[in-house]
C-alpha atoms as a PDB file:
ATOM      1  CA  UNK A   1      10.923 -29.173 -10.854  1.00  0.00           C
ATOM      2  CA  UNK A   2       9.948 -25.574 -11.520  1.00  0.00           C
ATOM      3  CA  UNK A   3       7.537 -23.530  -8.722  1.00  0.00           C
ATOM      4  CA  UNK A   4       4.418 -23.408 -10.533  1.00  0.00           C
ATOM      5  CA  UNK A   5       2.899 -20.108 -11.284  1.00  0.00           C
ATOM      6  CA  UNK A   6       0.619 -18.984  -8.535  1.00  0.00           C
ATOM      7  CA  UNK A   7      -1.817 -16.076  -8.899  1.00  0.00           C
ATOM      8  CA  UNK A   8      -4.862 -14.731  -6.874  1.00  0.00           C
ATOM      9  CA  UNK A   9      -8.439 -14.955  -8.480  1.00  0.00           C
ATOM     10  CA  UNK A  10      -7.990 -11.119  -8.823  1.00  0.00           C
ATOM     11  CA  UNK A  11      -5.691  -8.686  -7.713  1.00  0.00           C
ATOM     12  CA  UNK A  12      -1.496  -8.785  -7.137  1.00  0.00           C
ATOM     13  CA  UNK A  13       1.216  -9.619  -4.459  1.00  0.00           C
ATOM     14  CA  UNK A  14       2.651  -6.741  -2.229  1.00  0.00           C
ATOM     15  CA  UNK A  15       5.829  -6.641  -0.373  1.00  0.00           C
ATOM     16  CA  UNK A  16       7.148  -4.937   1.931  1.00  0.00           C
ATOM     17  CA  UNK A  17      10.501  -4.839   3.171  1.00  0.00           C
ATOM     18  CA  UNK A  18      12.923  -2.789   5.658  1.00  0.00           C
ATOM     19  CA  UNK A  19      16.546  -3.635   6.419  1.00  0.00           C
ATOM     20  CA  UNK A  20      19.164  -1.766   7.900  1.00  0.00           C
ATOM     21  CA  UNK A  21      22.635  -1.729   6.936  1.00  0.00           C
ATOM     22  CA  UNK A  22      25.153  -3.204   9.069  1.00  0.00           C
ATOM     23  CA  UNK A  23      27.586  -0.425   8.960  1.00  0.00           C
ATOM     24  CA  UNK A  24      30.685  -2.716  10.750  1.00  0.00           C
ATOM     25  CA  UNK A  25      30.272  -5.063   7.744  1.00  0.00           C
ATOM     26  CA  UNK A  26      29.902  -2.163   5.130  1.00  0.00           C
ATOM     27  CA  UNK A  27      32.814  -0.652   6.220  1.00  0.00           C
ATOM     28  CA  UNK A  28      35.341  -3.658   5.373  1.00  0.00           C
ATOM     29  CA  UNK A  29      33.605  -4.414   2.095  1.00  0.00           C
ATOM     30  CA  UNK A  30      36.753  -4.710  -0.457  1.00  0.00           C
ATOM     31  CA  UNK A  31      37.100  -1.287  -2.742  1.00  0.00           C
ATOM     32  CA  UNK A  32      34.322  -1.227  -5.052  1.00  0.00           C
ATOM     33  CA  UNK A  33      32.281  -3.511  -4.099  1.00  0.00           C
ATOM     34  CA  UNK A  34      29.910  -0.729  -2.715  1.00  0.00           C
ATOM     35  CA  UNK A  35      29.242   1.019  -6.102  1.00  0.00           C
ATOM     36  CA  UNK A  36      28.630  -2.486  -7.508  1.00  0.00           C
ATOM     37  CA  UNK A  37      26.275  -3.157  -5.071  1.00  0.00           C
ATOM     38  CA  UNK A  38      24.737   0.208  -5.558  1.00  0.00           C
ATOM     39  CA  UNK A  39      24.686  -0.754  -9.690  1.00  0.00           C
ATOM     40  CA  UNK A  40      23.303  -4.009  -8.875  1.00  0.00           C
ATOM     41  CA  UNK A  41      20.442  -2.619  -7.343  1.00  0.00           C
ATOM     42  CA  UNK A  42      20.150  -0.122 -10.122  1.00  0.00           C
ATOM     43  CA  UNK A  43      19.604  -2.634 -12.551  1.00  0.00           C
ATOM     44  CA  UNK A  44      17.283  -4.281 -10.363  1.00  0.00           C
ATOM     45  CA  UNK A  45      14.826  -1.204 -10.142  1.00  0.00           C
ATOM     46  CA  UNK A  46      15.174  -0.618 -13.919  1.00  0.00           C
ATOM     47  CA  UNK A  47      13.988  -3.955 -14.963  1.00  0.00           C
ATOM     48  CA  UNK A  48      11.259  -3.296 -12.566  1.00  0.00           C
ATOM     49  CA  UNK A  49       9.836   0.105 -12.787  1.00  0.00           C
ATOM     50  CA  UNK A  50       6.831  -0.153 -12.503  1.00  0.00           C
ATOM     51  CA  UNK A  51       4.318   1.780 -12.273  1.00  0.00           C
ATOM     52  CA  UNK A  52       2.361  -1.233 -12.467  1.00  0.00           C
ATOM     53  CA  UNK A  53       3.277  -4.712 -11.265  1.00  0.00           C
ATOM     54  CA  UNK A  54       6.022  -5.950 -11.515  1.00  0.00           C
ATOM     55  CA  UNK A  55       8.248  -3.614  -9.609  1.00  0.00           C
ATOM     56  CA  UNK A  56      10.547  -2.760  -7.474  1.00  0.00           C
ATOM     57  CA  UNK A  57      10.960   0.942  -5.417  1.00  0.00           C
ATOM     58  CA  UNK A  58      13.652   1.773  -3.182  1.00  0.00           C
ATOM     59  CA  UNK A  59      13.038   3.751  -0.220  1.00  0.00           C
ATOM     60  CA  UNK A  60      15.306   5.539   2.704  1.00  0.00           C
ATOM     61  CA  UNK A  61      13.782   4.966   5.942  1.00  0.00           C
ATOM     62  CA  UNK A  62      13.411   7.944   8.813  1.00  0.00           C
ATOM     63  CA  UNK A  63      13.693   8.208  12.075  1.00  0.00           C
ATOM     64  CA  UNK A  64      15.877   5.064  12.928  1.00  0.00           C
ATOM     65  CA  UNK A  65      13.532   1.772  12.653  1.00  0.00           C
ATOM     66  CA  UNK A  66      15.564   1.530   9.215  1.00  0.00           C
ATOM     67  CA  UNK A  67      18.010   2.510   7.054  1.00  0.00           C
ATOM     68  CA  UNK A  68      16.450   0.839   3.648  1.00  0.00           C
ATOM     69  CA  UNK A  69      13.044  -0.120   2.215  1.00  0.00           C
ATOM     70  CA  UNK A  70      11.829  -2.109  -0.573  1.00  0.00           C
ATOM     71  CA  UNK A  71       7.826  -2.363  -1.500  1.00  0.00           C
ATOM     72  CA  UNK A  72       7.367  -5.058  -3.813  1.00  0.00           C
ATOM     73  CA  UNK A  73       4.473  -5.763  -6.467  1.00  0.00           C
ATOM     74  CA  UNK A  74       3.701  -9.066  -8.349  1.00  0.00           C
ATOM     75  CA  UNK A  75       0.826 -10.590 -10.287  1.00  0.00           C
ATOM     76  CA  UNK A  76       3.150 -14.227  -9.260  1.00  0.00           C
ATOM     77  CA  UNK A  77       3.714 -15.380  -5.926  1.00  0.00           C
ATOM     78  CA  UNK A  78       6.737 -17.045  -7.450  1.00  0.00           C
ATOM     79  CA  UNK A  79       7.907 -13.786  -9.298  1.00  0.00           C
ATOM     80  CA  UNK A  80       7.379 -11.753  -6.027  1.00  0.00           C
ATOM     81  CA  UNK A  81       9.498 -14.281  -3.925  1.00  0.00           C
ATOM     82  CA  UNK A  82      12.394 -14.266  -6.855  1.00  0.00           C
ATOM     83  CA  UNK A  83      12.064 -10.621  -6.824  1.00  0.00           C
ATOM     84  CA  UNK A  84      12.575 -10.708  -3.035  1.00  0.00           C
ATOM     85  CA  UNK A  85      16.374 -12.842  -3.308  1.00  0.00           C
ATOM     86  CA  UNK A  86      17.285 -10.505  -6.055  1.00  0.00           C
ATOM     87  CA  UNK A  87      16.952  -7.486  -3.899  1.00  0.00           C
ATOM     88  CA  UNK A  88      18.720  -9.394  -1.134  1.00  0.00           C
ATOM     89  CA  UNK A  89      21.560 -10.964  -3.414  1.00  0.00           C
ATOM     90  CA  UNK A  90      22.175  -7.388  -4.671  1.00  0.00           C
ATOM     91  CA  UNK A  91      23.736  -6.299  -1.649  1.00  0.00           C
ATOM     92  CA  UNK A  92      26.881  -8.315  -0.079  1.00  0.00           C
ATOM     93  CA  UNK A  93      26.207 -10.944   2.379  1.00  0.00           C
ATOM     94  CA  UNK A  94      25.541 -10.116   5.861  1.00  0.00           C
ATOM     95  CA  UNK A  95      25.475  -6.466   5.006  1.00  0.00           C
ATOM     96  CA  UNK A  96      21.472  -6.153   5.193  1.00  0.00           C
ATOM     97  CA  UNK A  97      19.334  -6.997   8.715  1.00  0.00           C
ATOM     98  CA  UNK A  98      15.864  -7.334   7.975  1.00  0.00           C
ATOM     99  CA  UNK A  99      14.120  -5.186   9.921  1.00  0.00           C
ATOM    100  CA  UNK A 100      10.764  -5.810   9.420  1.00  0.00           C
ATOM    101  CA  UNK A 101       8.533  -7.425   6.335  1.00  0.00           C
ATOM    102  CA  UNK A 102       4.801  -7.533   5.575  1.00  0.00           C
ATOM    103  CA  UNK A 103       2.985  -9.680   2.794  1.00  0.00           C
ATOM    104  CA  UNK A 104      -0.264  -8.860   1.606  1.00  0.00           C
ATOM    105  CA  UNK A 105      -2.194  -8.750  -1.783  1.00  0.00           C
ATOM    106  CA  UNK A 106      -4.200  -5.949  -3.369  1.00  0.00           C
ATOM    107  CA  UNK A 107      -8.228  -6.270  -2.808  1.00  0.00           C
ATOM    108  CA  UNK A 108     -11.540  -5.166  -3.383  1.00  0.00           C
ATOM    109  CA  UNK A 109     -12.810  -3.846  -0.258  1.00  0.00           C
ATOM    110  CA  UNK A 110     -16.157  -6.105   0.929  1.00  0.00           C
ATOM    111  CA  UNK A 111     -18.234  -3.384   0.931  1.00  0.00           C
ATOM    112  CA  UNK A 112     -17.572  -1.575  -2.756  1.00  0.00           C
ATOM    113  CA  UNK A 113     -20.144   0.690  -4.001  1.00  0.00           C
ATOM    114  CA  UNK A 114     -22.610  -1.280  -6.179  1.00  0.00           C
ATOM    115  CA  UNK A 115     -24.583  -0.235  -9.335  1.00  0.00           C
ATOM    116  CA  UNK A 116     -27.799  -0.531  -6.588  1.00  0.00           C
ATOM    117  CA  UNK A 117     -25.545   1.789  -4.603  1.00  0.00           C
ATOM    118  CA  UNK A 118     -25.266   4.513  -7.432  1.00  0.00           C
ATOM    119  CA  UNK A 119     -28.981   4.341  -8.856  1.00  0.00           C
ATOM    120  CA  UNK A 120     -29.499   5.319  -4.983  1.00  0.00           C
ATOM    121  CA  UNK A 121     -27.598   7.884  -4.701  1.00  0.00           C
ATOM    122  CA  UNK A 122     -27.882   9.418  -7.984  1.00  0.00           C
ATOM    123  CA  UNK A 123     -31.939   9.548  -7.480  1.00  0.00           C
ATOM    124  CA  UNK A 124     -31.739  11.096  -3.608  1.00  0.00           C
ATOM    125  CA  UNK A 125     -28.399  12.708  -3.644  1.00  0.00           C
ATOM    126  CA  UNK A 126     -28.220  16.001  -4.070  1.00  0.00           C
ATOM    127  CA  UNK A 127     -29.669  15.962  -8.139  1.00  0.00           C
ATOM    128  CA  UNK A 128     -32.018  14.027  -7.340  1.00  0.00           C
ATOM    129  CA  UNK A 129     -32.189  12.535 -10.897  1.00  0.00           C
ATOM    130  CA  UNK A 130     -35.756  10.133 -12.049  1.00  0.00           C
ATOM    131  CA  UNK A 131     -34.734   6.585 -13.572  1.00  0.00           C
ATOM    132  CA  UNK A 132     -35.684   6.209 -16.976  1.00  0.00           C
ATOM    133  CA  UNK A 133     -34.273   9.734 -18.407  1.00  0.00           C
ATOM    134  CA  UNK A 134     -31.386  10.427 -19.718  1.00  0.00           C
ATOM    135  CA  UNK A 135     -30.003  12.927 -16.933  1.00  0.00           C
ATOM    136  CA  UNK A 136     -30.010   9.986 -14.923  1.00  0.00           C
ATOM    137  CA  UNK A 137     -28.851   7.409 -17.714  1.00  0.00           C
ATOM    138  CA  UNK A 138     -25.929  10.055 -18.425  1.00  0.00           C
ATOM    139  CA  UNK A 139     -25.237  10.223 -14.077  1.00  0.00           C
ATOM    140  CA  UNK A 140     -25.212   6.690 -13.728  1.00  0.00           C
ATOM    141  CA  UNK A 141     -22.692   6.031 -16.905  1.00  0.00           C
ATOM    142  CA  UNK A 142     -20.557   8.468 -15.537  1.00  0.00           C
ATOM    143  CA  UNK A 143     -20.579   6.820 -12.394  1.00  0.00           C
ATOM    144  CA  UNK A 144     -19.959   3.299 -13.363  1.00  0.00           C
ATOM    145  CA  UNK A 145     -17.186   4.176 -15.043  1.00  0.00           C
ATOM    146  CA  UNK A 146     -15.483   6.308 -12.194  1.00  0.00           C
ATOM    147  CA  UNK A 147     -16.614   3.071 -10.068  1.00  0.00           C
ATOM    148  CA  UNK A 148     -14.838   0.639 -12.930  1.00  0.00           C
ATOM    149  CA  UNK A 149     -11.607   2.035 -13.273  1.00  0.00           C
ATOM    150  CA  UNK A 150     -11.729   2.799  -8.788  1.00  0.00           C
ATOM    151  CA  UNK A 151     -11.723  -1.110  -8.668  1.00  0.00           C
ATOM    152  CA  UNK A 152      -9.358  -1.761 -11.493  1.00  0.00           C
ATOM    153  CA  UNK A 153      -6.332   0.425  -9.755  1.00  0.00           C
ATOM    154  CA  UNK A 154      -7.460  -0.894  -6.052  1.00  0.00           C
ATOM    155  CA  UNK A 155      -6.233  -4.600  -7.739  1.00  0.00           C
ATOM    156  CA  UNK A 156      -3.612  -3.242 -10.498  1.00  0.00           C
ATOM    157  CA  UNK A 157      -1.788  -0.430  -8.449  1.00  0.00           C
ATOM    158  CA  UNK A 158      -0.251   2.392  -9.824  1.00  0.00           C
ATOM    159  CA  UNK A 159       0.944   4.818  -7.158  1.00  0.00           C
ATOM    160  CA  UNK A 160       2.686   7.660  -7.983  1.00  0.00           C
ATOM    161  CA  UNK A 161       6.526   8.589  -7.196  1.00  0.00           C
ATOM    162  CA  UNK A 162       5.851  11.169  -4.312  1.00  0.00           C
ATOM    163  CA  UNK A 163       8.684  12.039  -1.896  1.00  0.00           C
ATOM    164  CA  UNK A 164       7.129  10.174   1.255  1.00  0.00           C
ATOM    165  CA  UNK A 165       5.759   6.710   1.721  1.00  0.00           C
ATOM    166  CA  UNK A 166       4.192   5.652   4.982  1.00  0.00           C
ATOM    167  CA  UNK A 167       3.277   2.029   5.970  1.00  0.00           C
ATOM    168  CA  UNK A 168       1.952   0.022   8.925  1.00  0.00           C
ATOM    169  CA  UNK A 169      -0.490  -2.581   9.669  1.00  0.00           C
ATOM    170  CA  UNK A 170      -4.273  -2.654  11.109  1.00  0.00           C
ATOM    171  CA  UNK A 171      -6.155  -4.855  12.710  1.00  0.00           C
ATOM    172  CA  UNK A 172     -10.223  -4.464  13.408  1.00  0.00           C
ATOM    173  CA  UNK A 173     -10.947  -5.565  17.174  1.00  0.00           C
ATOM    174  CA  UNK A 174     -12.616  -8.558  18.609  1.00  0.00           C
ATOM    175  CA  UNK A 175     -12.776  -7.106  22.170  1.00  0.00           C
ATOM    176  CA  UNK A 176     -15.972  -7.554  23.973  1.00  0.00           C
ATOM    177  CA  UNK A 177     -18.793  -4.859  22.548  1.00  0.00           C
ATOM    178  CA  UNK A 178     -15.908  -3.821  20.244  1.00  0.00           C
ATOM    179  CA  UNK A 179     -16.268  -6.690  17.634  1.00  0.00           C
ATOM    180  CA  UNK A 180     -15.825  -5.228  14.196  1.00  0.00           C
ATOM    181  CA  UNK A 181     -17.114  -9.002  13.446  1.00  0.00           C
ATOM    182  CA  UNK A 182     -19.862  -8.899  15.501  1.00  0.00           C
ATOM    183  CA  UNK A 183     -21.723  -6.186  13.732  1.00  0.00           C
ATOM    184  CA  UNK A 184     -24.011  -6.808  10.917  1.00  0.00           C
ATOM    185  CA  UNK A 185     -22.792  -6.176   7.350  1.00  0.00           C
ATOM    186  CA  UNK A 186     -24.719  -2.614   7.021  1.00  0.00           C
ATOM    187  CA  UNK A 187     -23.674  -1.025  10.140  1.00  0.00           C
ATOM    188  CA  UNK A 188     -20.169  -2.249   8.544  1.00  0.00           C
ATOM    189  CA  UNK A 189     -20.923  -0.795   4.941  1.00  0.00           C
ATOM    190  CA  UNK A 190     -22.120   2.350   6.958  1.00  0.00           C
ATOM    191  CA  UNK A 191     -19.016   2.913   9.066  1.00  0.00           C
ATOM    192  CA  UNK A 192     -16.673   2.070   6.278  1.00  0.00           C
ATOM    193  CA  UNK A 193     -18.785   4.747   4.333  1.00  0.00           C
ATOM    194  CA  UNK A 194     -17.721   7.579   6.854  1.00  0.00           C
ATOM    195  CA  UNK A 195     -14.017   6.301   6.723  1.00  0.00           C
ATOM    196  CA  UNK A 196     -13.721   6.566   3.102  1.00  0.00           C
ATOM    197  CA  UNK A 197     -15.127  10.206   3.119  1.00  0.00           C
ATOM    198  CA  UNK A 198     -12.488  11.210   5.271  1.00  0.00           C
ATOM    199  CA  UNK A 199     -10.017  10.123   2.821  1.00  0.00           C
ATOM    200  CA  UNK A 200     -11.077  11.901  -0.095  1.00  0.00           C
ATOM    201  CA  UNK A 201     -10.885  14.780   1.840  1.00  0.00           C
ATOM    202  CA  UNK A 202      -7.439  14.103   1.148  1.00  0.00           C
ATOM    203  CA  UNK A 203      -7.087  13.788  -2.628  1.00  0.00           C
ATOM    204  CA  UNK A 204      -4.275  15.627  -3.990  1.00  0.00           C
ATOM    205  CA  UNK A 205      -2.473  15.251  -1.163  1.00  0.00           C
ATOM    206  CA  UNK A 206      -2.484  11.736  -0.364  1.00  0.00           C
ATOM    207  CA  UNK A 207      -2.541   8.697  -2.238  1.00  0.00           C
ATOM    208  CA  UNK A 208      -3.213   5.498  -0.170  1.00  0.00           C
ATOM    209  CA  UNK A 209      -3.384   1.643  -0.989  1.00  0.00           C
ATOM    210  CA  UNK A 210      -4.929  -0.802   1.285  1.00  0.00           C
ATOM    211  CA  UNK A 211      -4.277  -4.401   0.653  1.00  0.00           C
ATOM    212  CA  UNK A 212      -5.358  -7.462   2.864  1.00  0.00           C
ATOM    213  CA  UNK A 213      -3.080  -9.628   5.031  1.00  0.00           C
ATOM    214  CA  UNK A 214      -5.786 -11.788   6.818  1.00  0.00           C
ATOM    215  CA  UNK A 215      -3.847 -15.257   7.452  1.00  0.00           C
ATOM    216  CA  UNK A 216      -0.661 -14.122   5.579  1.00  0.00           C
ATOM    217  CA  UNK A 217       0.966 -11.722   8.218  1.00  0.00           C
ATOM    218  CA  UNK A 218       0.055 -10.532  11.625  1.00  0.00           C
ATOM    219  CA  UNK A 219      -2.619  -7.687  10.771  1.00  0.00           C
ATOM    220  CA  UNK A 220      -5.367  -7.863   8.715  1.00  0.00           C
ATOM    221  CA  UNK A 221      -4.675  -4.714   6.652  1.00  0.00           C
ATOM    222  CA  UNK A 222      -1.605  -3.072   5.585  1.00  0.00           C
ATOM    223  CA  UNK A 223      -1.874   0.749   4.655  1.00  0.00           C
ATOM    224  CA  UNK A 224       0.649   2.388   2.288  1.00  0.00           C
ATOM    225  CA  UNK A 225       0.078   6.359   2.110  1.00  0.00           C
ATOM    226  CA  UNK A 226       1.888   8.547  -0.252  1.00  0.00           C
ATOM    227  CA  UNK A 227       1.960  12.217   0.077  1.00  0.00           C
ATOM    228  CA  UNK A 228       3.813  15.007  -0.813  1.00  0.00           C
ATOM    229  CA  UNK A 229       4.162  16.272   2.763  1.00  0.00           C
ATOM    230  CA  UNK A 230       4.429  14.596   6.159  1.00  0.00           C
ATOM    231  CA  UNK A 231       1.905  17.125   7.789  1.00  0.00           C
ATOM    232  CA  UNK A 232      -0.831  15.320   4.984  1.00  0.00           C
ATOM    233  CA  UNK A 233       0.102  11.914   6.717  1.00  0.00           C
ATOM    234  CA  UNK A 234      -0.204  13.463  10.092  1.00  0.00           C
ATOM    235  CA  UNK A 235      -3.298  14.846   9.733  1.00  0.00           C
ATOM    236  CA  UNK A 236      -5.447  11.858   7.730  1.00  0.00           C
ATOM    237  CA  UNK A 237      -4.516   9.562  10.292  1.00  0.00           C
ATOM    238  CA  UNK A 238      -5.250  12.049  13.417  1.00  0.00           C
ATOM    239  CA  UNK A 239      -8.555  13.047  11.680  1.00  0.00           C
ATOM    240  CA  UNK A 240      -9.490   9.458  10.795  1.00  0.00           C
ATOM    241  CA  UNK A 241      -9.147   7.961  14.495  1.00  0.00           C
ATOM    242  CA  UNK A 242     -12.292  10.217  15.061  1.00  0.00           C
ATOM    243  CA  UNK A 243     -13.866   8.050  12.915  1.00  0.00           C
ATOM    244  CA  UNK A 244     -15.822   5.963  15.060  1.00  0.00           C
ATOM    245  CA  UNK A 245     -14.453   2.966  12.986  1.00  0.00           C
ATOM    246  CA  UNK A 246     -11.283   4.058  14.108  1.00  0.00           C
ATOM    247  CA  UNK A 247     -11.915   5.397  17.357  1.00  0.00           C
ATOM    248  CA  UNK A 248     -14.275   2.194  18.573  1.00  0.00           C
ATOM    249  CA  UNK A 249     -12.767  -1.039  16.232  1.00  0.00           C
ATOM    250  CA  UNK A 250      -8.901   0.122  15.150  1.00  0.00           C
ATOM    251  CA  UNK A 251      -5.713  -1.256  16.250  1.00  0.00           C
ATOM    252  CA  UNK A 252      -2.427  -0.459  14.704  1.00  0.00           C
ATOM    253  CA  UNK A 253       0.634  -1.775  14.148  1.00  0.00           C
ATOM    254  CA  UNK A 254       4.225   0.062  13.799  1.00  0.00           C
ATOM    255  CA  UNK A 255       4.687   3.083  11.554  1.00  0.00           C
ATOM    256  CA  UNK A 256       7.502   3.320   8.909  1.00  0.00           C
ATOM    257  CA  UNK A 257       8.196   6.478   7.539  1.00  0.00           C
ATOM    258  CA  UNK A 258      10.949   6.677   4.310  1.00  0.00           C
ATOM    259  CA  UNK A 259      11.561   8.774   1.601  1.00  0.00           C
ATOM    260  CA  UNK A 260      11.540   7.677  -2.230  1.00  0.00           C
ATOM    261  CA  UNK A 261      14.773   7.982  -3.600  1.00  0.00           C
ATOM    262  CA  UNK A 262      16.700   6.248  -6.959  1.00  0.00           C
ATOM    263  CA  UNK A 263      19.921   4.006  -5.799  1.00  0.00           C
ATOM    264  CA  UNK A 264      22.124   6.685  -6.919  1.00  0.00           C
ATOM    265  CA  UNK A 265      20.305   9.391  -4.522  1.00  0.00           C
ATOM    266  CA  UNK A 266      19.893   6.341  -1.937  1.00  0.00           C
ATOM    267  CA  UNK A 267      23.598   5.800  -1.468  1.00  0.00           C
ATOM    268  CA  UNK A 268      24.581   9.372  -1.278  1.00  0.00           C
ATOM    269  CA  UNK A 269      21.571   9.752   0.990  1.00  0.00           C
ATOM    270  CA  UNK A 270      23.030   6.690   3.172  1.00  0.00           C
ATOM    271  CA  UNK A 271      26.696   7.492   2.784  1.00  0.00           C
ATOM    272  CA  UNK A 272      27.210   4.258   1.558  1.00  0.00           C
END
């Protein structure tokens, strides 16, 4: 009996994977079987390119948590599982240790700017434009549609090939007067307000995806930040746990730093 396909109500399936390489193993793999492992895997990331879902990138991890990482993206929880045992079969057996993995799935965030939201803001922001005339008919447009196409790349991902991908998971505490569950849904929508300011301080430099994990792994949140730079992911993450969101309600969960790199530039990256 086939796996039925499963999808969300909106949004995809995100994977993440990190291995290393058990070097012993690699080592007495017969000659060849290393470049067609490596062409395997090439023809795994071509049929998946992306930049939307489905695909499959290939990252080198830094600093020594892992040698390999995978993210993952799939309208199909089925797909996104298959797509998981091809990346695995690719590669001879016993030659990968998983390292670490994280499921989650793309998401609005609960506390999206509304069309109330932008009528506000567009009549006391700084413009301060009346309702009813078409500076403000013009302003609002404008904004809807910078607000329609925000929500249709927070669910349909498109992230760009930069040289550096961060990721770890987040949790929001439940700790005595530090219950991020506790507090009522505007002193939420406020805080998260302050967050998200900080991060566009950072466009250009960083482009992030946050997708949720509540009941499918063991944070709530998993952050993916691509930058150009590693100072960029240094310093939005320093300058966010100001943010009293951050400072009062965040709790984190292991960093993995790796570079983007093709299978080709992987293995010679690797020495595999």
């Amino acid at each position: 009996m086939p796996i039925p396909s499963i999808t969300l109500g909106q949004g995809i399936h995100v994977l993440h994977l990190f291995f290393r390489v058990d070097r012993v193993r690699w080592a007495a793999l017969p000659a060849g079987e290393s470049a067609a492992t490596r062409e395997r895997l090439d023809a795994l990331t071509t049929k998946f390119a992306g930049p939307a879902a489905p695909r499959v990138a290939t990252y080198a991890g830094v600093g020594g948590k892992a040698d390999l990482g995978f993210m993952i993206y799939a309208a199909e929880l089925q797909q996104l599982s298959t797509m998981q045992r091809e990346v695995e079969l690719a590669f001879p057996a016993g030659a990968l240790q998983l390292v670490y993995s994280y499921l989650s799935v793309t998401e609005l965030p609960e506390y999206v700017t509304t069309e109330e939201d932008m009528k506000r803001m567009i009549q006391h922001g700084e413009r301060k434009l009346q309702p009813g005339t078409p500076e403000f008919d013009e302003a609002f447009a404008a904004a809807k549609t910078r607000n329609d196409e925000y929500k249709h790349y927070r669910l349909n991902p498109e992230l760009p090939d930069w040289e550096i991908m961060c990721f770890y998971g987040m949790t929001k505490k439940r700790d005595l007067a530090d219950n991020w569950y506790m507090l009522d849904f505007d002193t939420r929508k406020k805080l998260m307000g302050s967050h998200a300011k900080t991060g566009r301080k950072y466009a250009g430099r960083i482009s992030q995806l946050i997708t949720g994990s509540t009941g499918m792994d063991e944070y709530e949140w998993g952050v993916t930040l691509i930058a150009h730079q590693l100072d960029a992911v240094k310093e939005i993450i320093y300058e966010m746990r100001f943010d009293e969101v951050s400072a009062r309600f965040g709790e984190f969960g292991p960093f993995y730093i790796n570079l983007r790199l093709q299978p080709g530039d992987l293995w010679e990256h690797l020495k595999l």
